[in-house]
Protein backbone atom coordinates (compact mmCIF):
# COMPACT_ATOMS: atom_id res chain seq x y z
CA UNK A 1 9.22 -27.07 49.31
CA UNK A 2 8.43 -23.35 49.88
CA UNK A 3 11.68 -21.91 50.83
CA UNK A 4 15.75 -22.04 51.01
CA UNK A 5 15.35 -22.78 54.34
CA UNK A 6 13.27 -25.99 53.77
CA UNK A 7 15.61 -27.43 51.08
CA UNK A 8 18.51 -27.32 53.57
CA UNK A 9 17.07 -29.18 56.34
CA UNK A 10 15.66 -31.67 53.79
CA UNK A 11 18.62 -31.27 51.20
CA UNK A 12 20.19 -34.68 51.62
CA UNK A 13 16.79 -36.44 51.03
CA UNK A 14 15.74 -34.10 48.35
CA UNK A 15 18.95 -35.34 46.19
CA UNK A 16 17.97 -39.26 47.00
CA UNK A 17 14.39 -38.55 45.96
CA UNK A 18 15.62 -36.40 42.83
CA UNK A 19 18.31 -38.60 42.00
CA UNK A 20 15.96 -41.54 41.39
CA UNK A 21 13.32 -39.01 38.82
CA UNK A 22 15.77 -38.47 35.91
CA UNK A 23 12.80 -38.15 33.54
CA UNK A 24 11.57 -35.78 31.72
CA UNK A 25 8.87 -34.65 34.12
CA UNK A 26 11.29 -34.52 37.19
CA UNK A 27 14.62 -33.47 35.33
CA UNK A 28 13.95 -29.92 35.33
CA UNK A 29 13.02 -29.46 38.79
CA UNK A 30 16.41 -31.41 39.67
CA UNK A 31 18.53 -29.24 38.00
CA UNK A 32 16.69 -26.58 39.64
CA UNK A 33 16.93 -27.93 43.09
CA UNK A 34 20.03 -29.42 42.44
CA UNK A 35 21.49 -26.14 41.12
CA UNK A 36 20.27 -24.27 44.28
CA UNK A 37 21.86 -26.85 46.72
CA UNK A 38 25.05 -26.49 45.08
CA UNK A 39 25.10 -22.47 45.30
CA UNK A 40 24.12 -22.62 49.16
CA UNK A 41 27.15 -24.87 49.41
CA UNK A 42 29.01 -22.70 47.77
CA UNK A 43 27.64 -19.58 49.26
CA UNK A 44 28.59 -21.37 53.02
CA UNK A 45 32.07 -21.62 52.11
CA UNK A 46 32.62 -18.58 51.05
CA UNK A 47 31.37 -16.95 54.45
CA UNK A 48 33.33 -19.69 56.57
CA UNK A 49 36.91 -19.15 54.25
CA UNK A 50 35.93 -14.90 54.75
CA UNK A 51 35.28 -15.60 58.76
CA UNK A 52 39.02 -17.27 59.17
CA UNK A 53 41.08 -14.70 57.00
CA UNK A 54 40.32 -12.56 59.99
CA UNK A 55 41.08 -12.43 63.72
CA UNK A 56 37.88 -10.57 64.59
CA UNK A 57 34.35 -10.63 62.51
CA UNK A 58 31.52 -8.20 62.80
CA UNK A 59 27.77 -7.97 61.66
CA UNK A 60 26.98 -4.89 60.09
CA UNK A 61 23.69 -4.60 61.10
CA UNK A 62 21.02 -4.86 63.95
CA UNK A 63 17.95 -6.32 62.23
CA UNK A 64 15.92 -9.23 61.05
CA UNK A 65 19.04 -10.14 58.45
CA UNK A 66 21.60 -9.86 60.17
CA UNK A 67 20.43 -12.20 63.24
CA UNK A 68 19.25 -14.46 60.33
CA UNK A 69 23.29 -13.92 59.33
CA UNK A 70 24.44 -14.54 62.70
CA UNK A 71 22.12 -17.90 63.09
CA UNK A 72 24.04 -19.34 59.84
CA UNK A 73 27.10 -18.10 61.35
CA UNK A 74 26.68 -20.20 64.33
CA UNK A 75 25.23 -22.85 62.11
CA UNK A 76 28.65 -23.05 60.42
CA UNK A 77 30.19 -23.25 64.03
CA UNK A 78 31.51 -19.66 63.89
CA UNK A 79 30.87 -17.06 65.69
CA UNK A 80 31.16 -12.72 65.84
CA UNK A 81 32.54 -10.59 68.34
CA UNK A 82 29.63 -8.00 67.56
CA UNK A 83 27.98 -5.51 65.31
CA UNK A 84 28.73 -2.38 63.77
CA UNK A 85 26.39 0.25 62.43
CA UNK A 86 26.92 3.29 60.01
CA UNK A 87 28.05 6.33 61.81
CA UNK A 88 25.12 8.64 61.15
CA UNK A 89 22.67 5.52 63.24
CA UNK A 90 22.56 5.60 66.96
CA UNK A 91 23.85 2.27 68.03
CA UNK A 92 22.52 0.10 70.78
CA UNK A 93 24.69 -0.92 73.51
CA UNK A 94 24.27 -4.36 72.32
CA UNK A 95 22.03 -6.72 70.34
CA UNK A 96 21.64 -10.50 70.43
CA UNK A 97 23.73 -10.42 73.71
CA UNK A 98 26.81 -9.38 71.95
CA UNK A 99 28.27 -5.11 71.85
CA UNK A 100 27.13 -2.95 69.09
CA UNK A 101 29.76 0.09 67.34
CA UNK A 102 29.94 2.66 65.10
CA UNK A 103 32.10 1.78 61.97
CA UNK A 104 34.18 4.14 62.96
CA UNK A 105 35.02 2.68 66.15
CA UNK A 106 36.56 -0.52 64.22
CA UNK A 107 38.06 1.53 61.41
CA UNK A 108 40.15 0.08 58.69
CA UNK A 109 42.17 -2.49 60.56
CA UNK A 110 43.42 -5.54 58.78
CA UNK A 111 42.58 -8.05 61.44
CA UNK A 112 39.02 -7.08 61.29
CA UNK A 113 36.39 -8.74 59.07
CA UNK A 114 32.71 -7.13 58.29
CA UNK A 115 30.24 -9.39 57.29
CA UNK A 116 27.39 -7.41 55.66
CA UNK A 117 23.48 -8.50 57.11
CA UNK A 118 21.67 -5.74 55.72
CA UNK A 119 18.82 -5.35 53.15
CA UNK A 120 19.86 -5.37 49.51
CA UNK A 121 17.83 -2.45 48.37
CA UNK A 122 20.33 0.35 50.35
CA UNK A 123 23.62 -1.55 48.90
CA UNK A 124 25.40 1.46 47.42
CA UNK A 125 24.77 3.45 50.44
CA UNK A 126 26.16 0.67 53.33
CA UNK A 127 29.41 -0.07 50.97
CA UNK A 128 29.44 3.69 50.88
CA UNK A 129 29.62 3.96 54.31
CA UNK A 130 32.56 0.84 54.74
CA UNK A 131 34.12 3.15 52.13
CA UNK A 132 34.35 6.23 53.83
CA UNK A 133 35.65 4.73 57.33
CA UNK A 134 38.39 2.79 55.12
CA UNK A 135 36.88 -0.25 55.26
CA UNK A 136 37.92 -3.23 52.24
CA UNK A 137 37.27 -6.20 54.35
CA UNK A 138 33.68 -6.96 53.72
CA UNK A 139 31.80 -9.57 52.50
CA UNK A 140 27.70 -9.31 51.37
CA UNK A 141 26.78 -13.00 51.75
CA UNK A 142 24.11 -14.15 49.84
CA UNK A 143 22.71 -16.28 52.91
């Protein structure tokens, strides 16, 4: 198995096939695997309990993550009403069909839910940015 992605379409045969190694050879790589499973799970419940504490839930972001964010999100049978970008980016119209806006657009509004699909590496600068438009209701999945 190379990848997340792999374990969860094979995740329920992975624990049958684990479940009957519980030697000494195989029990490391279960707990491993095992382990992983367990924090996706987690990780997927998170987003979905986020997602319904709001009336309306946007992407931050208009990239390779955050259209792998949105395919979980539909995954989970959720869905987005659209994307935001920081204020200093020139925002398409729309991406992935649905409309794209500034963060300050949205502003700090209670009924409004980010969900974060942006590289890692420029963290402090995107929460930052939430931040400075008054934004608390974020969440940086790990998905």
């Amino acid at each position: 198995i190379d990848s997340l992605a792999e374990m969860e379409e094979n995740k329920d045969g992975m624990k049958q096939l684990l479940m009957g190694h519980a030697d000494g050879q195989y029990s490391c790589a279960k707990a491993i695997v095992l382990s992983q499973l367990e924090k996706k799970e987690q990780d997927e419940l998170e987003l979905k309990a986020f997602m319904k504490e709001y009336s309306s839930i946007y992407v931050m972001g208009c990239g390779k993550i955050a259209t792998q964010l949105v395919n979980k999100i539909t995954e989970l049978e959720e869905s987005v009403d659209g994307f935001v970008v920081s204020n200093n980016q020139m925002a398409p119209i729309s991406f992935l069909d649905l409309p794209v806006y500034k963060l300050s657009d949205i502003g700090a509004r209670r009924d409004v839910g980010i969900v974060v699909g942006i590289q890692k590496s420029i963290r402090s600068e995107v929460i930052e940015s939430l931040e400075a438009n008054g934004i608390q209701n974020y969440l940086w999945p790990s998905i």
